[in-house]
Each structure stands twice: as structure tokens, then as C-alpha cells.
C-alpha atoms as a PDB file:
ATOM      1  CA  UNK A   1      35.262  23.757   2.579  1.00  0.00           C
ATOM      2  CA  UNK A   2      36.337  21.674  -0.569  1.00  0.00           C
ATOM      3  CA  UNK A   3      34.199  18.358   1.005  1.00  0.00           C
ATOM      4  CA  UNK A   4      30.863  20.532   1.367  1.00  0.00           C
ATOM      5  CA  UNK A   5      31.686  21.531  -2.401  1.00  0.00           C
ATOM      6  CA  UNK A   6      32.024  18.288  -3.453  1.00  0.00           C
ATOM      7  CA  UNK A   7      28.946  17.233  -0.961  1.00  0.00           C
ATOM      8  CA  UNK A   8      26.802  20.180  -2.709  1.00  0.00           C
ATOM      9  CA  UNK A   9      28.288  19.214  -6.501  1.00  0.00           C
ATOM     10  CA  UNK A  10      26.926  15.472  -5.760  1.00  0.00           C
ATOM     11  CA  UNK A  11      23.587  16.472  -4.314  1.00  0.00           C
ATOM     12  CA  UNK A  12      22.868  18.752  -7.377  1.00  0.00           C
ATOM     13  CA  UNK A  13      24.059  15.937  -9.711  1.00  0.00           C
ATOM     14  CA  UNK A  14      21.967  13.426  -7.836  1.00  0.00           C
ATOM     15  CA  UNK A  15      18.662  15.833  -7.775  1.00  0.00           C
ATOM     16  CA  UNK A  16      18.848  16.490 -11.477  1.00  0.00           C
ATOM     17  CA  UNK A  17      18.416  12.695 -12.162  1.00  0.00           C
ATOM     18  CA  UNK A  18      15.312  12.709 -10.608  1.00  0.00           C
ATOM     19  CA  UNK A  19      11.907  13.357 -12.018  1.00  0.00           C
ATOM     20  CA  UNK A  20       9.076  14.624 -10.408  1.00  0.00           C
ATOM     21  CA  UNK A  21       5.644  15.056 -10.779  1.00  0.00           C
ATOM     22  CA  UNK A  22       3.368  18.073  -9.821  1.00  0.00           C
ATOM     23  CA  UNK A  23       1.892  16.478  -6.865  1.00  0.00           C
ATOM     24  CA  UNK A  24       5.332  15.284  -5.379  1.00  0.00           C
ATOM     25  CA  UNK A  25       5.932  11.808  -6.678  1.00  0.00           C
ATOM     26  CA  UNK A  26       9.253  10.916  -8.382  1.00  0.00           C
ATOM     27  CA  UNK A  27       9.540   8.414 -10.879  1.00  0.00           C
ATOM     28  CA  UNK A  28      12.090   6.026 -12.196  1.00  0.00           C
ATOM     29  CA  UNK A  29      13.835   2.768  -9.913  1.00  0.00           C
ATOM     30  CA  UNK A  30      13.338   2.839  -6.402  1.00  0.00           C
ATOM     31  CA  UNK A  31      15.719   2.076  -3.784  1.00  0.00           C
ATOM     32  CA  UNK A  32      16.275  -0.499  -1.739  1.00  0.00           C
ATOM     33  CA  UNK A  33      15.135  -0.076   2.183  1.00  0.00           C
ATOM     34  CA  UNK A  34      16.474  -1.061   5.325  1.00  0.00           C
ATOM     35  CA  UNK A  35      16.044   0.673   8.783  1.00  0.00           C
ATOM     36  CA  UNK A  36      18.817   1.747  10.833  1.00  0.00           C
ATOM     37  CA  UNK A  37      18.218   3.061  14.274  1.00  0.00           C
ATOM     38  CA  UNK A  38      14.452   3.411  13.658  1.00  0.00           C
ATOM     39  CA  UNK A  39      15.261   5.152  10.404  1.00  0.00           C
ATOM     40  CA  UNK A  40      14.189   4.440   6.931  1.00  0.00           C
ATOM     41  CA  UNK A  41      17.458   4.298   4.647  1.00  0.00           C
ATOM     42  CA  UNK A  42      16.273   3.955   0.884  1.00  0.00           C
ATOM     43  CA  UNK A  43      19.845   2.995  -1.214  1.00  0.00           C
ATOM     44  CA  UNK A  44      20.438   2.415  -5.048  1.00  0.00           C
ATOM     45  CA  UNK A  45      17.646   5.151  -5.655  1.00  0.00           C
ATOM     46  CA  UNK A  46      14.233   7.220  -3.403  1.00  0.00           C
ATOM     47  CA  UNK A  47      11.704   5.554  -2.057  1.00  0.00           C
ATOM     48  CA  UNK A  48       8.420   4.970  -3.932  1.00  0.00           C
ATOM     49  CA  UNK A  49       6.186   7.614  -2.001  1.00  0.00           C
ATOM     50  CA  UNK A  50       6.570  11.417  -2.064  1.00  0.00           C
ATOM     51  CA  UNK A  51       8.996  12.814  -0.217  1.00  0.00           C
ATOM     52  CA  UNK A  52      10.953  16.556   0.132  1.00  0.00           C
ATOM     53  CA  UNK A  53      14.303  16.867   0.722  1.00  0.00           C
ATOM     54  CA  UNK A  54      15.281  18.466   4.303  1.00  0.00           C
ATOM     55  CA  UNK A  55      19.193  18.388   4.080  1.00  0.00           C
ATOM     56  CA  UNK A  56      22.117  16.770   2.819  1.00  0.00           C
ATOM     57  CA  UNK A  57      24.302  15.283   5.242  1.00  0.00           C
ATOM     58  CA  UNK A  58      27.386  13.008   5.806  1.00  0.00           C
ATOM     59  CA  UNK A  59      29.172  11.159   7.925  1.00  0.00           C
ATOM     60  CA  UNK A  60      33.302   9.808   7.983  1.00  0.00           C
ATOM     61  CA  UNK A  61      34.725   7.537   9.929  1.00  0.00           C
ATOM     62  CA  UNK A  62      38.090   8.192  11.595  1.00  0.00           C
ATOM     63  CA  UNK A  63      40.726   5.416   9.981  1.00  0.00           C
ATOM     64  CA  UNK A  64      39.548   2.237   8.549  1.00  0.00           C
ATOM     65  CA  UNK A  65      38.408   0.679  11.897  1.00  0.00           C
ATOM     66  CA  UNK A  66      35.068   2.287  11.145  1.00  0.00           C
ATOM     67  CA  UNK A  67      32.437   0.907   8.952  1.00  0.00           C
ATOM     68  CA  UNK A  68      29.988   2.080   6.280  1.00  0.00           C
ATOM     69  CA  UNK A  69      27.189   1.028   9.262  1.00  0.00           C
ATOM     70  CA  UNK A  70      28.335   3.233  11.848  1.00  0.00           C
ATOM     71  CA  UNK A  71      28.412   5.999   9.485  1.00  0.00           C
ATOM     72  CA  UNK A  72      25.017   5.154   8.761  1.00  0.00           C
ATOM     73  CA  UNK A  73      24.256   4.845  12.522  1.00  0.00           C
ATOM     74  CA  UNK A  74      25.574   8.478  13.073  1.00  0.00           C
ATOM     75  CA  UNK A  75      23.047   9.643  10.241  1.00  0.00           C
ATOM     76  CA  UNK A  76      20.471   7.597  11.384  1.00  0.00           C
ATOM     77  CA  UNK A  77      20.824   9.301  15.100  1.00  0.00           C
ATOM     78  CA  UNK A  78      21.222  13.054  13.381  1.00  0.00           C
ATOM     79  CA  UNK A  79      17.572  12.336  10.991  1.00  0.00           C
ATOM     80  CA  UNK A  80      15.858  11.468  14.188  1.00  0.00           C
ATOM     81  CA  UNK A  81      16.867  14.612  15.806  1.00  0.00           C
ATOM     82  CA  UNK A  82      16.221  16.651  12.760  1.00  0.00           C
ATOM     83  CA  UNK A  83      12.866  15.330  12.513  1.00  0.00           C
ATOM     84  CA  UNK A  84      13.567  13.554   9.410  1.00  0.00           C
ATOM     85  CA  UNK A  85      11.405  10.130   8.300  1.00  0.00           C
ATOM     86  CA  UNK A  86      14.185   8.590   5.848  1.00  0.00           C
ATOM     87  CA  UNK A  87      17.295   8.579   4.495  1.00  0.00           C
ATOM     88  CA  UNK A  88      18.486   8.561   0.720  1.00  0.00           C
ATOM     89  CA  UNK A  89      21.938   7.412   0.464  1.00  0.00           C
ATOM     90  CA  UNK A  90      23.763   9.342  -2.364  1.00  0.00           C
ATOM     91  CA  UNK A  91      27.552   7.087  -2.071  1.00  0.00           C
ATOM     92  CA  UNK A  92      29.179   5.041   0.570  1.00  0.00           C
ATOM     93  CA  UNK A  93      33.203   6.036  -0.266  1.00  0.00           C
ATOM     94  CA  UNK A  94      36.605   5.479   1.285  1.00  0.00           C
ATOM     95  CA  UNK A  95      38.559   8.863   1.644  1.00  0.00           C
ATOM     96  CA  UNK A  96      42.374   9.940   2.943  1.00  0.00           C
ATOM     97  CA  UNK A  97      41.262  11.214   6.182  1.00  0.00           C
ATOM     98  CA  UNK A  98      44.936  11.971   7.466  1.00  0.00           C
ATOM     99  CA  UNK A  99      48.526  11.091   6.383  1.00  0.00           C
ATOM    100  CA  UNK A 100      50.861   8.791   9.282  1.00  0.00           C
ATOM    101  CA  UNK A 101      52.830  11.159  10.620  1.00  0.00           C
ATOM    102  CA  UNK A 102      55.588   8.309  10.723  1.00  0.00           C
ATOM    103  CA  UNK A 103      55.288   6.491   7.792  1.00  0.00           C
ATOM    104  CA  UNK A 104      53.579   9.057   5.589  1.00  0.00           C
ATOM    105  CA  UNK A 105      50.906   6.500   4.309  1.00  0.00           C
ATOM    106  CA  UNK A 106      47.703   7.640   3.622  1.00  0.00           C
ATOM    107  CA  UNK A 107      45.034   6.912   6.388  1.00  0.00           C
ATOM    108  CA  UNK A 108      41.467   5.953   4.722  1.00  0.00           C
ATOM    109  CA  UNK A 109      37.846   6.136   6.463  1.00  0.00           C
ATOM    110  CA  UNK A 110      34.455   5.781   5.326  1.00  0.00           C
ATOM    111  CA  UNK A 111      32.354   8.127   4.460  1.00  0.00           C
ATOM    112  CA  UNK A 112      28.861   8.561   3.678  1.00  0.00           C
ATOM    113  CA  UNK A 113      26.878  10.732   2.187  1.00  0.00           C
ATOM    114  CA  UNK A 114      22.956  11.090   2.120  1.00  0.00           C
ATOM    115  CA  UNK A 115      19.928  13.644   2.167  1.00  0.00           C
ATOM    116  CA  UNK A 116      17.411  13.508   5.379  1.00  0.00           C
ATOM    117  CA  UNK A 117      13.797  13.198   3.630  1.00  0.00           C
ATOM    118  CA  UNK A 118      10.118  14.201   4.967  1.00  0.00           C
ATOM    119  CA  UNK A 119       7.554  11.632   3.507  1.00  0.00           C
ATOM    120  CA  UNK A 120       4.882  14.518   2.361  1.00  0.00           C
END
């Protein structure tokens, strides 16, 4: 419950940067694209062409044998299903995603967080 609190605080943060104008655009720097299994991800900032936002999303890793790309591979495969055309990247992180039971070190993953776009 407290990471889809954080998830929604960082969204709203994130949105309220943004401009837009009445006919959908959004001004200010644009992001940086690469494509991911078929999928548009725009990091850094949105992409340069309208867009509405379908859903924020994320995506951690179990321990710190995953990576920031599989992460991104796991979003990329959930915006295809949802019908999304992009992804915006809101923050790539490393989180405690359990303590060693033995040792009682912290265990970190990746994690990352992004909204699924529709290009209007």
C-alpha cells in the first residue's frame, strides 16, 4: 500500500511539471527515445507529440541480479497488452526488497516506474 502511495505521490509530482496546451501538446524538453520490445520508451522527459496518459505502472526486480532493462522489458510486455503506444519513464531506483534472513543485510532490486501513454 505505502509503494502505490509513493507511486501515486510521484506521478502527481511528475504531471504538475508538465504543461499543456488546449489541443493536447505539452511543452518544455523532450525525452530521450529508445524502443524496448516494440515499445516506445521516452526518458529524461515526454515525447514531442500529444499524448494522454493511460496508467502508471512499475516494475521491481527481485535482488540485484536484475537490471533496470528487464524491468523495462516487463513494462514494455504489460503496454503492449494494455494497448499502450509509449512509455514515459518517471525514475529508475534501487529499493530494499527483503532483509537476509541470515545475515540481516538489506537485499536491493531495481525498480522502475513509468506511465503507459496513447499518442492522440
Amino acid at each position: 500500500m505505502a509503494a502505490k502511495i509513493i507511486i501515486l505521490l510521484g506521478v502527481l509530482a511528475w504531471a504538475g511539471c508538465a504543461t499543456s496546451s488546449p489541443d493536447g501538446t505539452h511543452s518544455g524538453p523532450v525525452g530521450t527515445r529508445s524502443v524496448i520490445g516494440g515499445v516506445e520508451f521516452w526518458k529524461g522527459g515526454p515525447p514531442p507529440r500529444a499524448y494522454r496518459v493511460l496508467t502508471p505502472t512499475a516494475s521491481q526486480g527481485a535482488d540485484t541480479s536484475a537490471t533496470y532493462r528487464g524491468q523495462e522489458g516487463f513494462i514494455a510486455t504489460d503496454a503492449r497488452r494494455r494497448g499502450a503506444d509509449a512509455v514515459i519513464v518517471l525514475n529508475e531506483i534501487m529499493v530494499v526488497s527483503r532483509m537476509d534472513v541470515i545475515t540481516g543485510h538489506q537485499i536491493l532490486a531495481p525498480r522502475v516506474s513509468a506511465q503507459l501513454i496513447k499518442y492522440n
